[in-house]
Protein backbone atom coordinates (compact mmCIF):
# COMPACT_ATOMS: atom_id res chain seq x y z
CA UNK A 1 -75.29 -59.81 86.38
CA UNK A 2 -76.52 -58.14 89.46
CA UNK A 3 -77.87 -61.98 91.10
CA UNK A 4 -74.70 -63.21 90.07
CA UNK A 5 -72.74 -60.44 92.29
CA UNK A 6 -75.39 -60.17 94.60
CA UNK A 7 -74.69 -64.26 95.13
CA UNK A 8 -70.94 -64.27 95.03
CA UNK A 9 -70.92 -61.57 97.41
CA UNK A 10 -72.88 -63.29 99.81
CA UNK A 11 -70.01 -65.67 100.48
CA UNK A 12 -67.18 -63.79 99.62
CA UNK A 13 -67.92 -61.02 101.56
CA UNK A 14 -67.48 -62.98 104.91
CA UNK A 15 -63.94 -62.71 105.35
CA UNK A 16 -62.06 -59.67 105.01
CA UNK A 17 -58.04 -59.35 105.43
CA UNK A 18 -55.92 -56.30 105.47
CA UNK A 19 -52.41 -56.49 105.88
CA UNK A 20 -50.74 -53.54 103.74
CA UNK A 21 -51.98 -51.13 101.12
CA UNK A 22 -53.38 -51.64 98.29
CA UNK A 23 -51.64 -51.89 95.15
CA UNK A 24 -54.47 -53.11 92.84
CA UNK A 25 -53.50 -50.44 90.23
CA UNK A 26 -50.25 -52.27 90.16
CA UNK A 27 -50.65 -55.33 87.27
CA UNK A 28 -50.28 -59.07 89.00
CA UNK A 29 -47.22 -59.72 86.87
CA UNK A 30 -45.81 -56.65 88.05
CA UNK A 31 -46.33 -57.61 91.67
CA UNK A 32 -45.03 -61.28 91.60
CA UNK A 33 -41.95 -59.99 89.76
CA UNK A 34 -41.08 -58.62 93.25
CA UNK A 35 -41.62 -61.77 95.13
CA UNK A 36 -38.17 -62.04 97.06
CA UNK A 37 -38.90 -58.61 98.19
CA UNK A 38 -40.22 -57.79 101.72
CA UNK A 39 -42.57 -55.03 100.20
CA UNK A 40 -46.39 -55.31 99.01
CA UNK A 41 -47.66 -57.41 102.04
CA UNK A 42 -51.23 -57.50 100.85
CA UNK A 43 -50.26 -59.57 98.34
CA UNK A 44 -50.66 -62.42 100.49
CA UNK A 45 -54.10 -61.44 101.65
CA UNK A 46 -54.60 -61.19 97.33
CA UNK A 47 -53.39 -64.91 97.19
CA UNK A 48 -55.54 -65.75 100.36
CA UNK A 49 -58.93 -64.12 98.98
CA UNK A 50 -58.15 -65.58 95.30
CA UNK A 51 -57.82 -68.99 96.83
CA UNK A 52 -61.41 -67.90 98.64
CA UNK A 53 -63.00 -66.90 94.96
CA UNK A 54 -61.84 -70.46 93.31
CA UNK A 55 -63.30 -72.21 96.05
CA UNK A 56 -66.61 -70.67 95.91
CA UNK A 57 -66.28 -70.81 92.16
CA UNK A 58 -65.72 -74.40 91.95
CA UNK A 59 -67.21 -76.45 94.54
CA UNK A 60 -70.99 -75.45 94.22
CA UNK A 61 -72.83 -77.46 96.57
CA UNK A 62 -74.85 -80.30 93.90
CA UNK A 63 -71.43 -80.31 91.82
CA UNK A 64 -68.63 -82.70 91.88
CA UNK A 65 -65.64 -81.62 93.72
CA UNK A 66 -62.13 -79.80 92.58
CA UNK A 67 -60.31 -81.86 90.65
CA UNK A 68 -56.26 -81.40 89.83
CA UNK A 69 -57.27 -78.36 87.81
CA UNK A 70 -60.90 -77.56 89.43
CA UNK A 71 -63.02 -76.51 86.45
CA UNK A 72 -60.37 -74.29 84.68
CA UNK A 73 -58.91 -76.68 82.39
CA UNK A 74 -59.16 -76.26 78.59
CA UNK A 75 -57.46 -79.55 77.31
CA UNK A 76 -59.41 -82.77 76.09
CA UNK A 77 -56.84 -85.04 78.17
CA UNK A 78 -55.67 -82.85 81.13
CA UNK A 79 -52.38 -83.67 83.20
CA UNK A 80 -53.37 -86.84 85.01
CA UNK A 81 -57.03 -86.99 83.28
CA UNK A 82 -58.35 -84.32 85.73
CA UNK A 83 -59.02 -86.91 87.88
CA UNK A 84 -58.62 -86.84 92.04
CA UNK A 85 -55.30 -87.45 93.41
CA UNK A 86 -56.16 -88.17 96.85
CA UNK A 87 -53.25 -88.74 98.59
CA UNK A 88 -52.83 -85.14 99.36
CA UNK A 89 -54.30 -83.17 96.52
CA UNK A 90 -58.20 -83.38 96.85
CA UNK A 91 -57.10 -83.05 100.54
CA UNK A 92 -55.75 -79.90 100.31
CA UNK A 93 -58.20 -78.38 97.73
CA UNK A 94 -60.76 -78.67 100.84
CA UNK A 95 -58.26 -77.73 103.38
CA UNK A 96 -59.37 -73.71 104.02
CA UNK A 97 -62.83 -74.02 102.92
CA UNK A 98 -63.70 -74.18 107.05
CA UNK A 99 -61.95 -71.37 108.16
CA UNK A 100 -62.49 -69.74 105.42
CA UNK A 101 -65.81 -69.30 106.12
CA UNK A 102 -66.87 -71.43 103.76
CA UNK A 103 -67.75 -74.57 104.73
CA UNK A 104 -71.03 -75.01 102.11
CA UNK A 105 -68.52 -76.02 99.43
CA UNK A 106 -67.08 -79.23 101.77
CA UNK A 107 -70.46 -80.51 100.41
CA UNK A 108 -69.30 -81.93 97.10
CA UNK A 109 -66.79 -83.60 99.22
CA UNK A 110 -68.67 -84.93 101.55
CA UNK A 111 -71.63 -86.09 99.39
CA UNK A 112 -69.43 -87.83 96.89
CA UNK A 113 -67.80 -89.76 100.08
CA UNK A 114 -71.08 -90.42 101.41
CA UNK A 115 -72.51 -91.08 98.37
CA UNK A 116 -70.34 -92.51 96.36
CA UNK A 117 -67.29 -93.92 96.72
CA UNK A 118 -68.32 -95.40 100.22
CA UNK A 119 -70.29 -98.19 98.15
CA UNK A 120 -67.59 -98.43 95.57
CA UNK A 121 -64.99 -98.49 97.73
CA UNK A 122 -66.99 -101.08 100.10
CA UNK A 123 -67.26 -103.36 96.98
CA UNK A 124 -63.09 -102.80 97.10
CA UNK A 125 -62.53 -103.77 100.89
CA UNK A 126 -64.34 -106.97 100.43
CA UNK A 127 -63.12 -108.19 97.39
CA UNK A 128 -59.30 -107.42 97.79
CA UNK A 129 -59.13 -107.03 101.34
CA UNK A 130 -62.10 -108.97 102.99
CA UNK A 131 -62.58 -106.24 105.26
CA UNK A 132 -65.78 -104.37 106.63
CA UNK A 133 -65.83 -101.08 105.56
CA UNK A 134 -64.87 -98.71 102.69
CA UNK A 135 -61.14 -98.28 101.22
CA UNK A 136 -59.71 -96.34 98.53
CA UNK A 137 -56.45 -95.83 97.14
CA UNK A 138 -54.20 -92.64 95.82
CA UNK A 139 -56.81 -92.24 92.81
CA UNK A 140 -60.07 -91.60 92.11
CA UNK A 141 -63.00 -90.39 89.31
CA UNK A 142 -66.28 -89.17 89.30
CA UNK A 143 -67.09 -92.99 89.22
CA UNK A 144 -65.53 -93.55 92.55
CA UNK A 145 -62.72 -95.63 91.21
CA UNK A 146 -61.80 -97.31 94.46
CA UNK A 147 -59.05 -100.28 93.50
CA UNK A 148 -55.22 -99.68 92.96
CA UNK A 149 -54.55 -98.39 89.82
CA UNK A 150 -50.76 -98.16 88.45
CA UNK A 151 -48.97 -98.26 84.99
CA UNK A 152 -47.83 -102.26 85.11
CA UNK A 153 -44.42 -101.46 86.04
CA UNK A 154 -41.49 -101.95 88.56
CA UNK A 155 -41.74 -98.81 91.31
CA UNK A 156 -45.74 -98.92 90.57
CA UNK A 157 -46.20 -99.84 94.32
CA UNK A 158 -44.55 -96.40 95.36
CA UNK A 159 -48.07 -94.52 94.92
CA UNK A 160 -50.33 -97.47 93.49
CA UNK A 161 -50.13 -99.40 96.45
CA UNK A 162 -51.80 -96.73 99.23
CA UNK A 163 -55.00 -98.19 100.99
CA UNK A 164 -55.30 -95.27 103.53
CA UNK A 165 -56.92 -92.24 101.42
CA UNK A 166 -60.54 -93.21 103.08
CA UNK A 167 -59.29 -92.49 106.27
CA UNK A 168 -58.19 -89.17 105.39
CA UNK A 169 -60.81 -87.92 103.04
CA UNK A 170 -63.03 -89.49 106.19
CA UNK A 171 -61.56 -86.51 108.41
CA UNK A 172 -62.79 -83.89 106.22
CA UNK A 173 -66.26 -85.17 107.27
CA UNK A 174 -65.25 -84.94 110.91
CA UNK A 175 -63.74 -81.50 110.80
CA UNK A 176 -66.92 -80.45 109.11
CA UNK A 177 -68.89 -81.71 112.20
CA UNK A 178 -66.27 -79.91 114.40
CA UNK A 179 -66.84 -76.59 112.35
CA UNK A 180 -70.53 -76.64 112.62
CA UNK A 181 -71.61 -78.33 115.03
CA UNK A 182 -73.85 -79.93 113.07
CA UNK A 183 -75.67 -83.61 114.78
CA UNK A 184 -77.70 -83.72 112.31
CA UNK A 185 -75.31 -83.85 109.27
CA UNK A 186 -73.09 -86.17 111.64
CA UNK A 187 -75.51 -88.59 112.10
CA UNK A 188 -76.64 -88.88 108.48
CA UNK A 189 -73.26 -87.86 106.24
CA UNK A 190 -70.33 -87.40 108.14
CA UNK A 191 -70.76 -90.71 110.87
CA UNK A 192 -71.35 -93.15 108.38
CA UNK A 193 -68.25 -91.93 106.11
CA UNK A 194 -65.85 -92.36 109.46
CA UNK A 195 -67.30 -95.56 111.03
CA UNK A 196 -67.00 -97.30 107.37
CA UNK A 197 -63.36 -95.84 107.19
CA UNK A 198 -62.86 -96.96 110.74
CA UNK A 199 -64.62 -100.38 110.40
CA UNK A 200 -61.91 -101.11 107.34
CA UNK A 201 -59.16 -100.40 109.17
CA UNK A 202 -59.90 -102.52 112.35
CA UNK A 203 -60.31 -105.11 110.01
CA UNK A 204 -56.80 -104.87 108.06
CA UNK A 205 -54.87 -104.45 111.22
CA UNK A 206 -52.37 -107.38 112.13
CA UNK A 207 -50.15 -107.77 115.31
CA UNK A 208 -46.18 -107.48 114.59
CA UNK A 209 -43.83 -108.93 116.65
CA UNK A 210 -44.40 -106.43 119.70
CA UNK A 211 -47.99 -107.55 119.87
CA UNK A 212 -48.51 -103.71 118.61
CA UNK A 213 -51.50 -103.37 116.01
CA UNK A 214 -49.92 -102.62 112.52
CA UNK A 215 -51.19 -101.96 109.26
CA UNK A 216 -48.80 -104.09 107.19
CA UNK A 217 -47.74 -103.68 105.04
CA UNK A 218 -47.84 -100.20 103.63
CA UNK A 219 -45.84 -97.26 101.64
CA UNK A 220 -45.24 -93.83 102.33
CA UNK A 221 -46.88 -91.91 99.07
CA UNK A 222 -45.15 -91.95 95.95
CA UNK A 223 -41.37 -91.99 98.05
CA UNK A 224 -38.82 -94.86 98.43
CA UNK A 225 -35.63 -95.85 100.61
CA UNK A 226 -32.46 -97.83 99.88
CA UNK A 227 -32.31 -101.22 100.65
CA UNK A 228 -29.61 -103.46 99.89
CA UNK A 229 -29.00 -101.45 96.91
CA UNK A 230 -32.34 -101.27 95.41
CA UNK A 231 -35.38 -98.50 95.56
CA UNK A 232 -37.57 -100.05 97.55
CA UNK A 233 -41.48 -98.35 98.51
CA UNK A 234 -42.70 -101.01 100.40
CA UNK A 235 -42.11 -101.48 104.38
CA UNK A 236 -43.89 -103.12 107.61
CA UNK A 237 -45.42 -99.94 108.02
CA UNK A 238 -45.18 -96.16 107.95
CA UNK A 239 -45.25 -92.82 110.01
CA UNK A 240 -48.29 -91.61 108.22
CA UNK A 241 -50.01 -94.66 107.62
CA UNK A 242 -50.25 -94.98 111.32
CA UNK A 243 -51.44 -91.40 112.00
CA UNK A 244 -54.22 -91.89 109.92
CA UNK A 245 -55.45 -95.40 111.31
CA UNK A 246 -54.96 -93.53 114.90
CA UNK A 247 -57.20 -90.47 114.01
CA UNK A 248 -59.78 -92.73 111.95
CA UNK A 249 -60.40 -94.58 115.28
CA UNK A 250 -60.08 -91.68 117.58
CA UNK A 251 -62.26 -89.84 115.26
CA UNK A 252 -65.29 -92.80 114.95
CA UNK A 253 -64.91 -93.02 118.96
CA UNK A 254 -65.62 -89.73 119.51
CA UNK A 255 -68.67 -90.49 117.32
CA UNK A 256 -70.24 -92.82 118.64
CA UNK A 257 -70.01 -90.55 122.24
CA UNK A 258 -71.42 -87.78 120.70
CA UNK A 259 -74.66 -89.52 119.03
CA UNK A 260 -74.29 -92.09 121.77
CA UNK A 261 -74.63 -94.85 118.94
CA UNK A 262 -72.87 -98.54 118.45
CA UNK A 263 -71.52 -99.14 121.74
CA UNK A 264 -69.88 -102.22 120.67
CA UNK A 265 -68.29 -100.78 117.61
CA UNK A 266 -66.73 -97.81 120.00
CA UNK A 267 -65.45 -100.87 122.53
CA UNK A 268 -63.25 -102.35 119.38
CA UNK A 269 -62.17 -99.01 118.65
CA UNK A 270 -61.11 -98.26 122.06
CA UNK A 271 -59.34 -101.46 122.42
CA UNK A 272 -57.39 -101.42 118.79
CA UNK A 273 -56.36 -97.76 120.03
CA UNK A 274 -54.54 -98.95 122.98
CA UNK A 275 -52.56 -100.98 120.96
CA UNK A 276 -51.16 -98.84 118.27
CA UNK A 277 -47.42 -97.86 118.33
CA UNK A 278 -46.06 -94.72 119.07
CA UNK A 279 -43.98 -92.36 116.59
CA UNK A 280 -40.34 -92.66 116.46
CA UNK A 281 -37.30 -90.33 115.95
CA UNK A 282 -34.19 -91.14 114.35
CA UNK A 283 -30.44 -90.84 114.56
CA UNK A 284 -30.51 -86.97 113.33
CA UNK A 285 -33.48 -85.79 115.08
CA UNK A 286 -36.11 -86.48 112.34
CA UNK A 287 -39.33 -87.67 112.40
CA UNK A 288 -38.74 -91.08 110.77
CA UNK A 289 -41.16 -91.58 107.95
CA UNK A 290 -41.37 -95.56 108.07
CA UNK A 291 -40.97 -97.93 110.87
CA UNK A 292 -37.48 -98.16 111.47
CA UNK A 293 -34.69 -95.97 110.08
CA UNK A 294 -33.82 -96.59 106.34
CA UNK A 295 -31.49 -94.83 103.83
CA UNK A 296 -33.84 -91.95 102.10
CA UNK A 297 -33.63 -92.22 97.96
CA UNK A 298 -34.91 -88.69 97.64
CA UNK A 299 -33.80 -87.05 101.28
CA UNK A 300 -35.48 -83.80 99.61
CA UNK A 301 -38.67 -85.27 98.27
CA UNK A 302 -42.16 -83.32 97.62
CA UNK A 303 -43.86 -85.47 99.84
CA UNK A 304 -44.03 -84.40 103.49
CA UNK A 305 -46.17 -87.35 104.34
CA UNK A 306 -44.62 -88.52 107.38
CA UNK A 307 -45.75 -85.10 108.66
CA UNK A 308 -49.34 -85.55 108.54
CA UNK A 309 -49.52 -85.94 112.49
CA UNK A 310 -48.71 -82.25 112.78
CA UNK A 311 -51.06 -81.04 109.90
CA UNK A 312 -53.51 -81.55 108.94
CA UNK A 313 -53.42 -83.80 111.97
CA UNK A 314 -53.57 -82.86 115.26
CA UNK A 315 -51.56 -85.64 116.85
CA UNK A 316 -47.93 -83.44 116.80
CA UNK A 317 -48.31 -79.77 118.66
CA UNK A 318 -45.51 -77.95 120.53
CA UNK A 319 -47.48 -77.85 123.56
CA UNK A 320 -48.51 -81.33 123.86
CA UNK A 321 -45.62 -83.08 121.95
CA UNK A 322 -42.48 -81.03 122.19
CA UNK A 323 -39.78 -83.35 121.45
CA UNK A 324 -41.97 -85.30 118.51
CA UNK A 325 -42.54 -81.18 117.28
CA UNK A 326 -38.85 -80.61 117.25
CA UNK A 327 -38.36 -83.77 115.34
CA UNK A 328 -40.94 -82.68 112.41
CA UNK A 329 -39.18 -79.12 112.82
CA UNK A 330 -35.27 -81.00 111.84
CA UNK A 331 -37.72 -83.23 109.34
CA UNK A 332 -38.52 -79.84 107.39
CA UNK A 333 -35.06 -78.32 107.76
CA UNK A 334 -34.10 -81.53 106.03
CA UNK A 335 -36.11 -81.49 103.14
CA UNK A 336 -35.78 -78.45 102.74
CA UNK A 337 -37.83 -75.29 101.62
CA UNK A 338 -37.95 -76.22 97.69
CA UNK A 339 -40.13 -77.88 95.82
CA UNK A 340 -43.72 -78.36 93.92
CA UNK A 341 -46.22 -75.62 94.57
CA UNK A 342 -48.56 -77.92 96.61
CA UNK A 343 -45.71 -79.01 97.93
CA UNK A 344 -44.16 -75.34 98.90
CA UNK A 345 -48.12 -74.93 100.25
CA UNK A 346 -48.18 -77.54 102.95
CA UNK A 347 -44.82 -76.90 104.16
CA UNK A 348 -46.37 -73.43 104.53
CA UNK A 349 -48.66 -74.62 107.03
CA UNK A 350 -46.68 -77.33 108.76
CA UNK A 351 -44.02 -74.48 109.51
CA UNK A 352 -46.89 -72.04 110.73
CA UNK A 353 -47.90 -75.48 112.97
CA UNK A 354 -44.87 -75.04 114.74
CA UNK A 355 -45.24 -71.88 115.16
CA UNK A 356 -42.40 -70.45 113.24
CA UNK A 357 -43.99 -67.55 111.25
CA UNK A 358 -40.57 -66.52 109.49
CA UNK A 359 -40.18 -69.75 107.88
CA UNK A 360 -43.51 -69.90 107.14
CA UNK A 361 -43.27 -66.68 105.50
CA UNK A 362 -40.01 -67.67 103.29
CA UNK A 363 -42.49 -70.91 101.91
CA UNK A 364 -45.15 -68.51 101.25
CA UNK A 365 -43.07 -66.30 99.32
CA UNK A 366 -41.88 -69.22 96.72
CA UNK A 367 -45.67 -69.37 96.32
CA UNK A 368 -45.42 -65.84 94.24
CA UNK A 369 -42.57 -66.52 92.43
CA UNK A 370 -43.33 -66.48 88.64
CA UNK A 371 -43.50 -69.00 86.64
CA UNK A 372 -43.55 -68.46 82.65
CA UNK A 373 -47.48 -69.43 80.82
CA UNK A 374 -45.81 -71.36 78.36
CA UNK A 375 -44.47 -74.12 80.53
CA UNK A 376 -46.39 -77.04 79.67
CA UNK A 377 -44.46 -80.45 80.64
CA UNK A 378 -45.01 -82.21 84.01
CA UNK A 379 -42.15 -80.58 86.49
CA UNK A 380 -41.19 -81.94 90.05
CA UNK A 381 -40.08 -79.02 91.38
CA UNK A 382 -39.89 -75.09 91.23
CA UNK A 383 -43.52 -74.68 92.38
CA UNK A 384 -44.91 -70.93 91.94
CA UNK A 385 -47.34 -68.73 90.71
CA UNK A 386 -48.47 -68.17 86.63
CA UNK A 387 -49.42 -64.68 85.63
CA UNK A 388 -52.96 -65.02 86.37
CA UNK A 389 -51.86 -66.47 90.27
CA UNK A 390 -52.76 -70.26 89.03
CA UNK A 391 -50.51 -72.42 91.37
CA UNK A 392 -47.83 -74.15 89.29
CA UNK A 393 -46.57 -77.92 89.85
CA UNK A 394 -46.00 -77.42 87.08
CA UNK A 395 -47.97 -77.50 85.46
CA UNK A 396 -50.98 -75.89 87.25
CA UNK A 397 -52.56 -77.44 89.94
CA UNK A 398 -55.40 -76.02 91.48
CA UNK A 399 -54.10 -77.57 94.81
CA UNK A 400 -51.15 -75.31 95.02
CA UNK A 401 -53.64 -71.90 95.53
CA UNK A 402 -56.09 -74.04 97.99
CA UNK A 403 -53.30 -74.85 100.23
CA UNK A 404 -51.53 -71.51 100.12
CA UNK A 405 -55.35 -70.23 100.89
CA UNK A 406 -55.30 -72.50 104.00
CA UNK A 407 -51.77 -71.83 104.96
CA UNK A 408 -52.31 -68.35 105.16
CA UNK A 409 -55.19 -68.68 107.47
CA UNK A 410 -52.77 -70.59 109.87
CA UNK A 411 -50.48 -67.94 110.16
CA UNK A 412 -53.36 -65.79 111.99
CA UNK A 413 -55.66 -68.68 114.12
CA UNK A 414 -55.59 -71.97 114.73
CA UNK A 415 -58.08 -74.11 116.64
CA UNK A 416 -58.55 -77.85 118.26
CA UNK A 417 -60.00 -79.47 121.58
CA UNK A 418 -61.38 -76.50 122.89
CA UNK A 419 -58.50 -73.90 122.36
CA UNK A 420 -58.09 -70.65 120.24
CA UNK A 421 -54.23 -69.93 119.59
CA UNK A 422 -54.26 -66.42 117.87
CA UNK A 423 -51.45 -65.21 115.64
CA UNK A 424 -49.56 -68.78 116.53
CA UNK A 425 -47.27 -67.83 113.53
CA UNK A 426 -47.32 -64.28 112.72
CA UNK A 427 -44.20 -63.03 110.75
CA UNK A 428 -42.56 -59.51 110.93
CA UNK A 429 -43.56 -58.99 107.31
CA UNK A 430 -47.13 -59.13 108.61
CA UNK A 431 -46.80 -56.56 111.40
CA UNK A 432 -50.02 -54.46 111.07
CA UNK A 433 -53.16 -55.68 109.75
CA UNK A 434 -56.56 -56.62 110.46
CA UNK A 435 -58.89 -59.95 109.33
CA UNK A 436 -62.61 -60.61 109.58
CA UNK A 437 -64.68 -63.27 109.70
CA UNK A 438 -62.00 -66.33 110.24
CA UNK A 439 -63.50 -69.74 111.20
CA UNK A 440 -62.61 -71.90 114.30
CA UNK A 441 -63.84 -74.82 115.47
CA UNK A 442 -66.67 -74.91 117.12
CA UNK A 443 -68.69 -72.52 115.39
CA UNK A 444 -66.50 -69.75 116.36
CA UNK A 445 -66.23 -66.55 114.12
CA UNK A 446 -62.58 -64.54 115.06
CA UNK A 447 -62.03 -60.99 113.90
CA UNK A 448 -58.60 -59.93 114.69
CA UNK A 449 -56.27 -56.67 115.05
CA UNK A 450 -52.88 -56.42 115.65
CA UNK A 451 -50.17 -53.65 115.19
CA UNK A 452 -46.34 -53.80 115.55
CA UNK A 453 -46.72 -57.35 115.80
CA UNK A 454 -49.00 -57.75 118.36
CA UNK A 455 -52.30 -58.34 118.73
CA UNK A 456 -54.24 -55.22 119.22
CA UNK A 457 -57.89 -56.89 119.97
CA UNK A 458 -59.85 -60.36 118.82
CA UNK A 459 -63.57 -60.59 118.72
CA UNK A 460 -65.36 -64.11 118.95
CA UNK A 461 -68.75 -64.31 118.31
CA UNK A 462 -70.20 -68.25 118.68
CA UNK A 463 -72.41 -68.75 115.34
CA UNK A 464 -73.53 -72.35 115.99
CA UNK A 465 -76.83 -73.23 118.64
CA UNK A 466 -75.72 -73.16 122.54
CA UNK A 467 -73.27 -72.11 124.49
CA UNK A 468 -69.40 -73.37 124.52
CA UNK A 469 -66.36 -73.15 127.22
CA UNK A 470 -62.80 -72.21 125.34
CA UNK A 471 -59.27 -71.64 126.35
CA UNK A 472 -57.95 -68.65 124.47
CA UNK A 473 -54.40 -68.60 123.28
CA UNK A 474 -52.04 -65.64 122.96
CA UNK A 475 -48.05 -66.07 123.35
CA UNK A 476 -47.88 -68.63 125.97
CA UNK A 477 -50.51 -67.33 128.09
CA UNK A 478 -54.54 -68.18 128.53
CA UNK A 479 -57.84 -66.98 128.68
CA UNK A 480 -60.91 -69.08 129.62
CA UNK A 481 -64.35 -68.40 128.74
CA UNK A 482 -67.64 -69.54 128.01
CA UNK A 483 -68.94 -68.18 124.61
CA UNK A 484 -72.36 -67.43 124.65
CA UNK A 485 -74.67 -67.77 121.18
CA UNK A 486 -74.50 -64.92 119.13
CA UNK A 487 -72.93 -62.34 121.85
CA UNK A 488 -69.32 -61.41 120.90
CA UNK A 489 -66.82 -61.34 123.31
CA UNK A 490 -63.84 -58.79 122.89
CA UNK A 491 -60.15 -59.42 124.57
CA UNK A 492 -57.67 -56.77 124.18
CA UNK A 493 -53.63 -58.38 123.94
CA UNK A 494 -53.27 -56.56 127.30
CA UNK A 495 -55.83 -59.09 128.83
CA UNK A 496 -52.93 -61.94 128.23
């Protein structure tokens, strides 16, 4: 008993967030009864740490990674076999392990990628696509199942059809470098996982008419659109599609500067990269979610797909891409705020992505709302919490309290390139409160205060080998700095 705590603790312990008193002696149930009420903020950093305990619970490094339910499922034949959904859910189970300073448990991840269904996938890219590389689709096993699978039907194609989930499970392994710092892992995990998701990718792309690089053609996950008449999945290309070919190249390019490896491999990447299109927006301000404007058959759908520039990509920021950020902000607005709790979980962070804490904070609170144990039967909507906090689809998903974990973090720090935005997306609910031990990139530990709404004081001490330069975010304004190894440096909110 006392190794087990003694262990759990070690990990656990590394993050701590305060944001109201306590109410432990008040039963869960009790507490998610009032979750339309502005009362009981620490809740949230409950629902954050929980997320925290399931990761470290179920992602041991030398285990396989979280499945739809992790490791808490007691039926023979689980919803969807227990198997990975991965195009979004496996995603998001690993999205907060970074900065939630936990980033041993990406190595299940990363190890079955490397390790696994690389070579399956590989054997997948040749034989269906005759194409370098390594592909997989929206589905996968502990085998690394790599080829479509689908139930022999008409609409199959909406989710069967999805060649792309390599690329983005291939981030993960990037973002771990970026975390870490780590040349070593790069080189012999993370590198070879991008430049075979890259490799596939520059093999499958075609020109269209504009002489534009395209991969064609393609669906937007488990969503259709009306055309003449008929539900249709299937178009020259789409929004998201395109954001992951563009940040599987980008990503493998910056790879092969930073280990100064296959020079002609980074001079086809560079060259398919000047040739991909840009995003477009359509006739009410949206983000358009395939390549030209068609009729949405769901226009409030689970999926925010077309979104993934903005999170977990980094293409889409208000700084850098204003008008393509307001068009993912009137995307959201029209989808709406309801749906599945993985669903309600990303929206969380795309909100807190453009930097609109409130909204955020209404997502987040959907994520508490209860949901009655005895609902067993798959749902598409009315996401939520069970009595013990399990994230509801229904029914539970594991992914729901991952994402909510990682969209919580968001709220408080964000990182990319070089720059530290602190408390991009702070609501008024979470006025006073303190966190320790938050993750940026680049090796970066945060501590952060802030009272009334403000921030009081942030602490950054660089954890990683060497010294780094940073720009330092805070309400418009910035702070450069070189971070030195191991020697925190303190700036008060009066210093912005």
């Amino acid at each position: 008993m006392h190794r087990h705590v003694a262990d759990y603790r070690f990990y656990f312990d590394r993050v701590s967030m305060e944001l109201g008193p306590d109410e432990d002696d008040i039963p869960t149930p009790q507490r998610l009864a009032r979750w339309d009420e502005d009362v009981d903020p620490q809740r949230y950093a409950l629902l954050y740490q929980y997320g925290r305990y399931l990761i470290i619970s179920g992602s041991r490094p030398g285990t396989q990674p979280t499945n739809l339910q992790g490791i808490w499922n007691h039926h023979l034949r689980a919803a969807w076999s227990s198997n990975f959904t991965i195009n979004i859910n496996t995603e998001m189970n690993y999205w907060p392990v970074e900065t939630a300073n936990l980033p041993e448990f990406h190595q299940p991840l990363l190890a079955f990628l490397c390790d696994t269904l690389r070579f399956t996938g590989a054997h997948t890219a040749l034989t269906h696509y005759g194409a370098r590389g390594f592909v997989s689709h929206h589905n996968t096993d502990i085998w690394g199942l790599s080829n479509p699978v689908g139930e022999h039907g008409k609409g199959t194609a909406s989710y069967a059809f999805w060649p792309l989930s390599a690329g983005w499970l291939s981030a993960h392994a990037y973002d771990h470098y970026l975390f870490t710092d780590d040349k070593e892992y790069l080189r012999k995990t993370g590198y070879p996982i991008i430049r075979d998701a890259a490799r596939f990718f520059l093999d499958v792309l075609t020109e269209n008419t504009e002489g534009q690089l395209m991969f064609s053609p393609s669906t937007s996950p488990e969503n259709t659109f009306i055309y003449q008449g008929e539900h249709i999945a299937v178009a020259e290309t789409t929004t998201m599609t395109m954001s992951i070919v563009r940040e599987t190249l980008e990503n493998a390019a910056a790879c092969c500067r930073i280990l100064d490896i296959d020079a002609d491999l980074s001079s086809e990447l560079q060259k398919a990269l000047s040739n991909l299109p840009e995003f477009k927006i359509g006739s009410r301000g949206e983000l358009l979610e395939w390549n030209e404007e068609l009729k949405e058959s769901d226009p409030e759908h689970r999926h925010t797909s077309h979104l993934y520039p903005l999170y977990p990509g980094h293409q889409i920021t208000p700084e850098t891409t204003p008008e393509l950020a307001q068009a993912c902000r009137r995307t959201l607005e029209l989808r709406g705020d309801e749906s599945t709790g993985w669903a309600l979980a990303w929206r969380i962070s795309l909100w807190a992505h453009l930097q609109d804490g409130e909204r955020a904070y209404k997502v987040l609170k959907k994520q508490l709302r209860p949901i009655h144990s005895g609902i067993s039967q798959i749902s598409l909507s009315g996401g939520g919490s069970y009595p013990n906090m399990f994230g509801g689809h229904p029914p539970f998903q594991i992914d729901s309290n991952y994402g909510a974990c990682a969209g919580i973090a968001e709220l408080f720090l964000q990182s990319w390139n070089g720059q530290i935005l602190l408390l991009p997306a702070l609501p008024t609910a979470f006025a006073n409160g303190s966190i320790k031990g938050l993750r940026a990139r680049g090796g970066i530990t945060v501590d952060i205060k802030f009272t009334n709404g403000k921030l009081e004081q942030a602490t950054f001490t660089k954890t990683t080998p060497g010294n780094g330069k940073f720009t330092f975010c805070y309400k418009g304004k910035f702070i450069q700095a070189t971070l030195e190894e191991t020697i925190p440096l303190t700036l008060a909110g009066s210093d912005f």
